[in-house]
N, C-alpha and C. Protein backbone atom coordinates (compact mmCIF):
# COMPACT_ATOMS: atom_id res chain seq x y z
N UNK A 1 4.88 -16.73 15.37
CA UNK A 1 4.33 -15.40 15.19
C UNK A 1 2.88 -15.49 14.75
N UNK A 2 1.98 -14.69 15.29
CA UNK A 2 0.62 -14.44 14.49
C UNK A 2 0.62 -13.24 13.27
N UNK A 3 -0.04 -14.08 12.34
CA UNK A 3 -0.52 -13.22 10.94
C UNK A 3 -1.81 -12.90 11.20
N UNK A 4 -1.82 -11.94 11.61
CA UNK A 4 -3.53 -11.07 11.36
C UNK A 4 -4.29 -10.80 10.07
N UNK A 5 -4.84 -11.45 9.95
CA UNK A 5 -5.81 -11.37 8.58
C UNK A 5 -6.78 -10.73 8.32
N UNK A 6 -7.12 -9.51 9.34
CA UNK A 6 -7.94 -8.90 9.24
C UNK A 6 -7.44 -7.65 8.52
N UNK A 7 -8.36 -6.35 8.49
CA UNK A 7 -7.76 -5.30 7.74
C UNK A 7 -8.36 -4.49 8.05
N UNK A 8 -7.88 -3.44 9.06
CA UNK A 8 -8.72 -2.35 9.27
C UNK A 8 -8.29 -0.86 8.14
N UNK A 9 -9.53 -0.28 7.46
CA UNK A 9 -9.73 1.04 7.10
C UNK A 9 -8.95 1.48 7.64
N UNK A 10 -8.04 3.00 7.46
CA UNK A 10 -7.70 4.09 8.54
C UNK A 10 -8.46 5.38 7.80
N UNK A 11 -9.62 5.15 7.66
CA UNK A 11 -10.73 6.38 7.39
C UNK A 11 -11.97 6.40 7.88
N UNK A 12 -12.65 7.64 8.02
CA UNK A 12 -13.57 7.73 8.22
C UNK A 12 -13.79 7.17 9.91
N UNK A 13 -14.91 5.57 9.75
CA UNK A 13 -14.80 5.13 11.30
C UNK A 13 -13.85 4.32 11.73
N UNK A 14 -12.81 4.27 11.10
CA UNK A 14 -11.78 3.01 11.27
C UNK A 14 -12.05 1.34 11.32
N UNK A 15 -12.94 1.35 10.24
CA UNK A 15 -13.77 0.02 10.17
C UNK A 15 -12.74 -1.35 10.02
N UNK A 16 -13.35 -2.61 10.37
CA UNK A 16 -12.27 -3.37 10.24
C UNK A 16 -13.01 -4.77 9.49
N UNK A 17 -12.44 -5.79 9.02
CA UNK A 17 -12.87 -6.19 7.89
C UNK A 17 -12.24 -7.46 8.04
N UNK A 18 -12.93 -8.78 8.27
CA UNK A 18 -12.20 -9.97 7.94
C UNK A 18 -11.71 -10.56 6.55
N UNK A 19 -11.13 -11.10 6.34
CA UNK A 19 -10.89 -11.70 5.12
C UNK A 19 -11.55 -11.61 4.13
N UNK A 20 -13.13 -12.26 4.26
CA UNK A 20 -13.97 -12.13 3.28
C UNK A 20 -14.33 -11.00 2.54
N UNK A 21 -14.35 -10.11 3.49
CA UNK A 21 -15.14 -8.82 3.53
C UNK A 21 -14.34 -7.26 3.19
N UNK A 22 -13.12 -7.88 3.28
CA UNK A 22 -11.71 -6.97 2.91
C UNK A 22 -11.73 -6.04 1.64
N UNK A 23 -11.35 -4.72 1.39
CA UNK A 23 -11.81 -4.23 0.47
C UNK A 23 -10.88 -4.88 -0.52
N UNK A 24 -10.72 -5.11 -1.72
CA UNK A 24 -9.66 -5.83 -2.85
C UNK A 24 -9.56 -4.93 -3.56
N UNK A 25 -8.20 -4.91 -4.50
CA UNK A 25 -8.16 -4.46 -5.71
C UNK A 25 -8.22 -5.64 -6.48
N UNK A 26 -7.95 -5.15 -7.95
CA UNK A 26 -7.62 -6.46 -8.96
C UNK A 26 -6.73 -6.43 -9.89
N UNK A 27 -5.57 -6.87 -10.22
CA UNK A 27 -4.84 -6.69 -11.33
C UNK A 27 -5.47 -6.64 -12.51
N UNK A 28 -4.49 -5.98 -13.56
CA UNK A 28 -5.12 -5.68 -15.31
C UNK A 28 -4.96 -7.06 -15.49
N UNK A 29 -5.79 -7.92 -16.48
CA UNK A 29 -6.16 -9.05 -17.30
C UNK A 29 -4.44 -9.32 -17.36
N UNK A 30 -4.14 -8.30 -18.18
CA UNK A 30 -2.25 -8.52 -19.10
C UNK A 30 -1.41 -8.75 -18.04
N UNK A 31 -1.36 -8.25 -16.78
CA UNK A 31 -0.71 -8.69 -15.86
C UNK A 31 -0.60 -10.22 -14.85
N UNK A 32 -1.76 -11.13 -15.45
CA UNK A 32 -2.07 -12.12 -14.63
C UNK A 32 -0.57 -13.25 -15.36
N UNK A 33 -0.33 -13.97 -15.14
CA UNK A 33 1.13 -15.09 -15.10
C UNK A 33 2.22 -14.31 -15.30
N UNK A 34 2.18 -12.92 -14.97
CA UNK A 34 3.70 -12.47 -14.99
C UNK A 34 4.23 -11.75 -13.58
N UNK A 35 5.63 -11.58 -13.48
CA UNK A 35 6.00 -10.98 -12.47
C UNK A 35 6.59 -9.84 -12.55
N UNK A 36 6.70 -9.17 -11.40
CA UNK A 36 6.99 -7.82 -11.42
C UNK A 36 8.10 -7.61 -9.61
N UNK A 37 9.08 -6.28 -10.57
CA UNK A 37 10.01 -5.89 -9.17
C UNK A 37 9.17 -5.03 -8.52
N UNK A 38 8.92 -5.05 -7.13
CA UNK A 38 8.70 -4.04 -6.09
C UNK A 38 9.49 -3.27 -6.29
N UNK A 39 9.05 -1.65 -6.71
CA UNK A 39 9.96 -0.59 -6.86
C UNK A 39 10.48 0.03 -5.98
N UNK A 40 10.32 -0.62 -4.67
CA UNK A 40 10.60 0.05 -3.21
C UNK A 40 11.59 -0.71 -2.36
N UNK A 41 11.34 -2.46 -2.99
CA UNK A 41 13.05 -3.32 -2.35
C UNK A 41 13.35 -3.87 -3.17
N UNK A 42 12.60 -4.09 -4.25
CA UNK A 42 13.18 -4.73 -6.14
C UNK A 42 13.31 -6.55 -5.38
N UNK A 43 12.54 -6.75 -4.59
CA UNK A 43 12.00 -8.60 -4.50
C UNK A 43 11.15 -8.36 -5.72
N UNK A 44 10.85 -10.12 -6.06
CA UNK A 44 9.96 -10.54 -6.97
C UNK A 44 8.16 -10.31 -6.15
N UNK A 45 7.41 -9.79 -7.16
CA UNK A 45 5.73 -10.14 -7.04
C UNK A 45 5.17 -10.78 -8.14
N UNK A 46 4.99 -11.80 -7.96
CA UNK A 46 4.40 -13.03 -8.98
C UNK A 46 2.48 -12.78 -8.70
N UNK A 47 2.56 -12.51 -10.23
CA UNK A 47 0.97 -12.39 -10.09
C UNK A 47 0.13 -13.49 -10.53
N UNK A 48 -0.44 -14.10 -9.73
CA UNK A 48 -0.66 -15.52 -10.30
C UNK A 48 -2.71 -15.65 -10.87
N UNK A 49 -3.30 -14.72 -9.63
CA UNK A 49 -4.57 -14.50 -10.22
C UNK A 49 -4.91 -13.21 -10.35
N UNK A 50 -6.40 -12.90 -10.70
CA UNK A 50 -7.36 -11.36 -10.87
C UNK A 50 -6.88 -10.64 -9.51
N UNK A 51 -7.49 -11.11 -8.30
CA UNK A 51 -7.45 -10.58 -6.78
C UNK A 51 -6.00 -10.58 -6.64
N UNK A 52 -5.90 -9.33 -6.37
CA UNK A 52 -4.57 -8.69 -5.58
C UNK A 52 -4.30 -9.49 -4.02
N UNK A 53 -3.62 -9.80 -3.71
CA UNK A 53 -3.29 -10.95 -2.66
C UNK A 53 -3.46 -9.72 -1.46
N UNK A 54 -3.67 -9.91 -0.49
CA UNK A 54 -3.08 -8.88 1.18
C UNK A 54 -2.57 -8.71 1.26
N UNK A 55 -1.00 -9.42 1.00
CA UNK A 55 0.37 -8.61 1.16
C UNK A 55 0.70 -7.78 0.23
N UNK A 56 -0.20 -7.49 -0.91
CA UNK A 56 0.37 -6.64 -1.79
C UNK A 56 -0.72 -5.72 -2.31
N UNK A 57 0.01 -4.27 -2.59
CA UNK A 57 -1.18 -3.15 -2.99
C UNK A 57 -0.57 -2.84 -4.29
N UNK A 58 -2.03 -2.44 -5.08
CA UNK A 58 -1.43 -1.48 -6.53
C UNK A 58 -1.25 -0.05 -6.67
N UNK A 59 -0.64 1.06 -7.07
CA UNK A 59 -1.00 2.02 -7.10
C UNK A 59 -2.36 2.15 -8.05
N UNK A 60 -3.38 2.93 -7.88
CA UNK A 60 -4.77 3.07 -8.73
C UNK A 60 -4.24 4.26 -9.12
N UNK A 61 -3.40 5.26 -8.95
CA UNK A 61 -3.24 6.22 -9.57
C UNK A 61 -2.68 6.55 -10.75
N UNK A 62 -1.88 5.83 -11.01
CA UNK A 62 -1.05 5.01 -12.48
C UNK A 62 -0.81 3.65 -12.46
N UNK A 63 -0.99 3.19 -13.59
CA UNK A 63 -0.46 2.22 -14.34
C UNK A 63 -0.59 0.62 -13.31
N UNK A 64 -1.07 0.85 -12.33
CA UNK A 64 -1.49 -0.45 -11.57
C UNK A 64 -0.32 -1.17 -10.64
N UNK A 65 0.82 -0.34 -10.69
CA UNK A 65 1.95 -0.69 -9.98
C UNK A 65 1.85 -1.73 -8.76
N UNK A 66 2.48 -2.92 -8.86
CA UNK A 66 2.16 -4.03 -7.33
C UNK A 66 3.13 -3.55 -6.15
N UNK A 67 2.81 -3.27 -5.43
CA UNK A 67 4.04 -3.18 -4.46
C UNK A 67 3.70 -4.12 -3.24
N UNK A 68 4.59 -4.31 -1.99
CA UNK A 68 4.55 -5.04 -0.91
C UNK A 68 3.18 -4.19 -0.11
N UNK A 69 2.93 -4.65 0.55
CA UNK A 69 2.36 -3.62 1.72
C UNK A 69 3.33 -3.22 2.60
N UNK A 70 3.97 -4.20 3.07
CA UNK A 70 4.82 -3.61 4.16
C UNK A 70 5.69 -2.62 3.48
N UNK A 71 6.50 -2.63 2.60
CA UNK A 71 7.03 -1.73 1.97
C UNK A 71 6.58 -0.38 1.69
N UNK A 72 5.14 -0.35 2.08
CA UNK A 72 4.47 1.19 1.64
C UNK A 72 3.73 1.22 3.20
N UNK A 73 3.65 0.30 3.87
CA UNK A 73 3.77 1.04 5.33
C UNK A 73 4.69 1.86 5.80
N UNK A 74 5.94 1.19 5.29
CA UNK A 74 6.93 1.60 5.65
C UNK A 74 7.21 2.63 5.69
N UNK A 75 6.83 3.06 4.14
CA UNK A 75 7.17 4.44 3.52
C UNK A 75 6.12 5.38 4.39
N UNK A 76 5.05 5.12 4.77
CA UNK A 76 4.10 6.00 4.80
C UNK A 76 4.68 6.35 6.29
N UNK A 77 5.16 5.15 7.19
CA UNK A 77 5.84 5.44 8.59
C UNK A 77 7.06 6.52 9.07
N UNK A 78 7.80 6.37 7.64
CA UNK A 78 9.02 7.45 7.44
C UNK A 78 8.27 8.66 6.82
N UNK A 79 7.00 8.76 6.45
CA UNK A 79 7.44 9.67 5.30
C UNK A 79 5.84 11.15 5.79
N UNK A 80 4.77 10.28 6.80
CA UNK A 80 4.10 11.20 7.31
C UNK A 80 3.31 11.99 6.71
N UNK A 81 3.06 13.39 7.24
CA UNK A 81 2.56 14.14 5.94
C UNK A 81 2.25 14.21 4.59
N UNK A 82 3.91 13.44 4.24
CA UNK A 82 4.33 13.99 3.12
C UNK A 82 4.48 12.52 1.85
N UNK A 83 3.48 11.89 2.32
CA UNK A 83 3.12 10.57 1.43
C UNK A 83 2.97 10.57 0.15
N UNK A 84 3.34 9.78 -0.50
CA UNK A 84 2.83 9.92 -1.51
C UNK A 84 3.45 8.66 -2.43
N UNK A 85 2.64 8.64 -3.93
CA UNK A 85 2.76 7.42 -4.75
C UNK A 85 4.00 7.37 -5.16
N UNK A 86 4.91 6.21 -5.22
CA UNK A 86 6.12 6.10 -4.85
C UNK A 86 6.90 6.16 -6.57
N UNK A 87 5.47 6.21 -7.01
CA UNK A 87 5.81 5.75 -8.90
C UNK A 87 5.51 7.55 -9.65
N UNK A 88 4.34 7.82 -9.16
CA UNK A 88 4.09 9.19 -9.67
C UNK A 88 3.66 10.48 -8.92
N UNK A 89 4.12 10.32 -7.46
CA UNK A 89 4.14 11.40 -6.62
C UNK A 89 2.51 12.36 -6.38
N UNK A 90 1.75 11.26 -6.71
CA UNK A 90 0.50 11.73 -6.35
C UNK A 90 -0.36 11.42 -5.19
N UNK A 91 -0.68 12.28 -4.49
CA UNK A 91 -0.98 12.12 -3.09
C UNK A 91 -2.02 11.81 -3.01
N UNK A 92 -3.25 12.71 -3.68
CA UNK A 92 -5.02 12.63 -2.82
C UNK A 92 -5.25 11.10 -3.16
N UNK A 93 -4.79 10.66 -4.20
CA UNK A 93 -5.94 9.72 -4.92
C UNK A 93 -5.26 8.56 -4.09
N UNK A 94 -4.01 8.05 -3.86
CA UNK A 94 -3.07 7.37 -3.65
C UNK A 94 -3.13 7.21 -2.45
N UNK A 95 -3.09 8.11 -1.67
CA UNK A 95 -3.64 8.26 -0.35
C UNK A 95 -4.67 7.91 0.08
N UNK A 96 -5.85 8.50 -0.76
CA UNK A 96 -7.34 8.24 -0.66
C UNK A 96 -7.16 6.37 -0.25
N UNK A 97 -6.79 5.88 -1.41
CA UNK A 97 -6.63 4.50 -1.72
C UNK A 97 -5.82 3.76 -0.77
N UNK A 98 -4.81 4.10 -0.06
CA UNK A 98 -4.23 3.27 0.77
C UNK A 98 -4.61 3.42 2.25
N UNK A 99 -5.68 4.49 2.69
CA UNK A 99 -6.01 4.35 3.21
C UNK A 99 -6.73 3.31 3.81
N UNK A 100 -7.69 3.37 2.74
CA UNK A 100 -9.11 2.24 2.33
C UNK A 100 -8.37 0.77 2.63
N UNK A 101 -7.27 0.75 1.83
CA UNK A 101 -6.66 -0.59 1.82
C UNK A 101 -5.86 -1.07 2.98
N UNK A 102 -6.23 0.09 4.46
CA UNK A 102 -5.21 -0.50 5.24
C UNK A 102 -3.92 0.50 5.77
N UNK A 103 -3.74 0.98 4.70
CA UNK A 103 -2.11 1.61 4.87
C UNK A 103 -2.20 2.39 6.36
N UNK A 104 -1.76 2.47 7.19
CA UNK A 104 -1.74 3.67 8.44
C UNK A 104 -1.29 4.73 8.01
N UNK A 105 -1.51 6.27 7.63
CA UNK A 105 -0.47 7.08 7.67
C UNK A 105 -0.48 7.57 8.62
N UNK A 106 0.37 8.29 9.49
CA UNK A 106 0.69 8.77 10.49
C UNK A 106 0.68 10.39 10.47
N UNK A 107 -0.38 10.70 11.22
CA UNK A 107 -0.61 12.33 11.18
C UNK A 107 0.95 13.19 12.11
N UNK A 108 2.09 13.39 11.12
CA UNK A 108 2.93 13.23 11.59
C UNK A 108 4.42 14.11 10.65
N UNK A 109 5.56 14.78 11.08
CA UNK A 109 6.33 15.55 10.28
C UNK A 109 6.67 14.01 9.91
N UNK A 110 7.48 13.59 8.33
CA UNK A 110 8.53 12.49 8.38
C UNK A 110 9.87 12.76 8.82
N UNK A 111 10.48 11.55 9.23
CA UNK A 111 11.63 11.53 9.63
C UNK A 111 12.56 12.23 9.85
N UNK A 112 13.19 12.81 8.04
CA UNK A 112 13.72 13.74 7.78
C UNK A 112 13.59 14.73 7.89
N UNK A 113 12.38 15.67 8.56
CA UNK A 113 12.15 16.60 9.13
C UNK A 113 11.90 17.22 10.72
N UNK A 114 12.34 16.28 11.23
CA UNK A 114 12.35 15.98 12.42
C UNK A 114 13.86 16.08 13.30
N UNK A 115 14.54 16.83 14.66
CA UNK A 115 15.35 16.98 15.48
C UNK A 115 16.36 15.85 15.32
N UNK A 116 17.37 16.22 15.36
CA UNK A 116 18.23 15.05 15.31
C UNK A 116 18.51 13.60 14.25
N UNK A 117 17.94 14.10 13.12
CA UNK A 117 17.45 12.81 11.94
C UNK A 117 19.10 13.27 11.77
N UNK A 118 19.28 12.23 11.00
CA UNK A 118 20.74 11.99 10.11
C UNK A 118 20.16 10.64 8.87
């Protein structure tokens, strides 16, 4: 399989960004040698340095929460419109932010609002 290491924006011009150049977050100081459950599949995220790794985003809207990326693609794939921070249900800022970082949301009803969902 190929791992794409690049990272495109989904704002503004849809800019795209190699490795180097990738926008980052950074974990809090207190969080560096400890681990934490993904609140979205409860796997382990081991935080080992400052830089937030690619596979994983924080919420900036509270408390610095690590989650997977794929796990908040995910969500954002099911969930459309109606996105939002999975910890404190806040949209602009959270949104704002996962944009920047990548996330796709999909201009789109979610799932559950949609013909035939079960």
């Amino acid at each position: 399989a190929v791992v794409s290491t690049q990272s495109t924006g989904y704002y503004d011009n849809f800019r795209s960004f190699c490795t180097t150049h990738r926008p980052l977050q950074f974990f809090l100081p207190e969080m560096i040698g400890t681990s934490v459950e993904c609140p979205t599949c409860g796997d382990e995220i081991v935080i080992r340095e400052k830089t937030v790794p690619r596979e994983v985003l924080v919420t900036e809207c509270c408390n610095m929460t690590p989650l997977h990326r794929q796990c908040i693609q995910n969500q954002a794939d099911a969930s459309g419109y109606f996105f939002r921070c999975p910890m404190c249900n806040n949209e602009k800022k959270f949104n704002s932010v996962m944009k920047i970082m990548g996330v796709n949301i999909p201009q789109s009803d979610a799932v559950w609002e949609k013909d035939g969902y079960r």
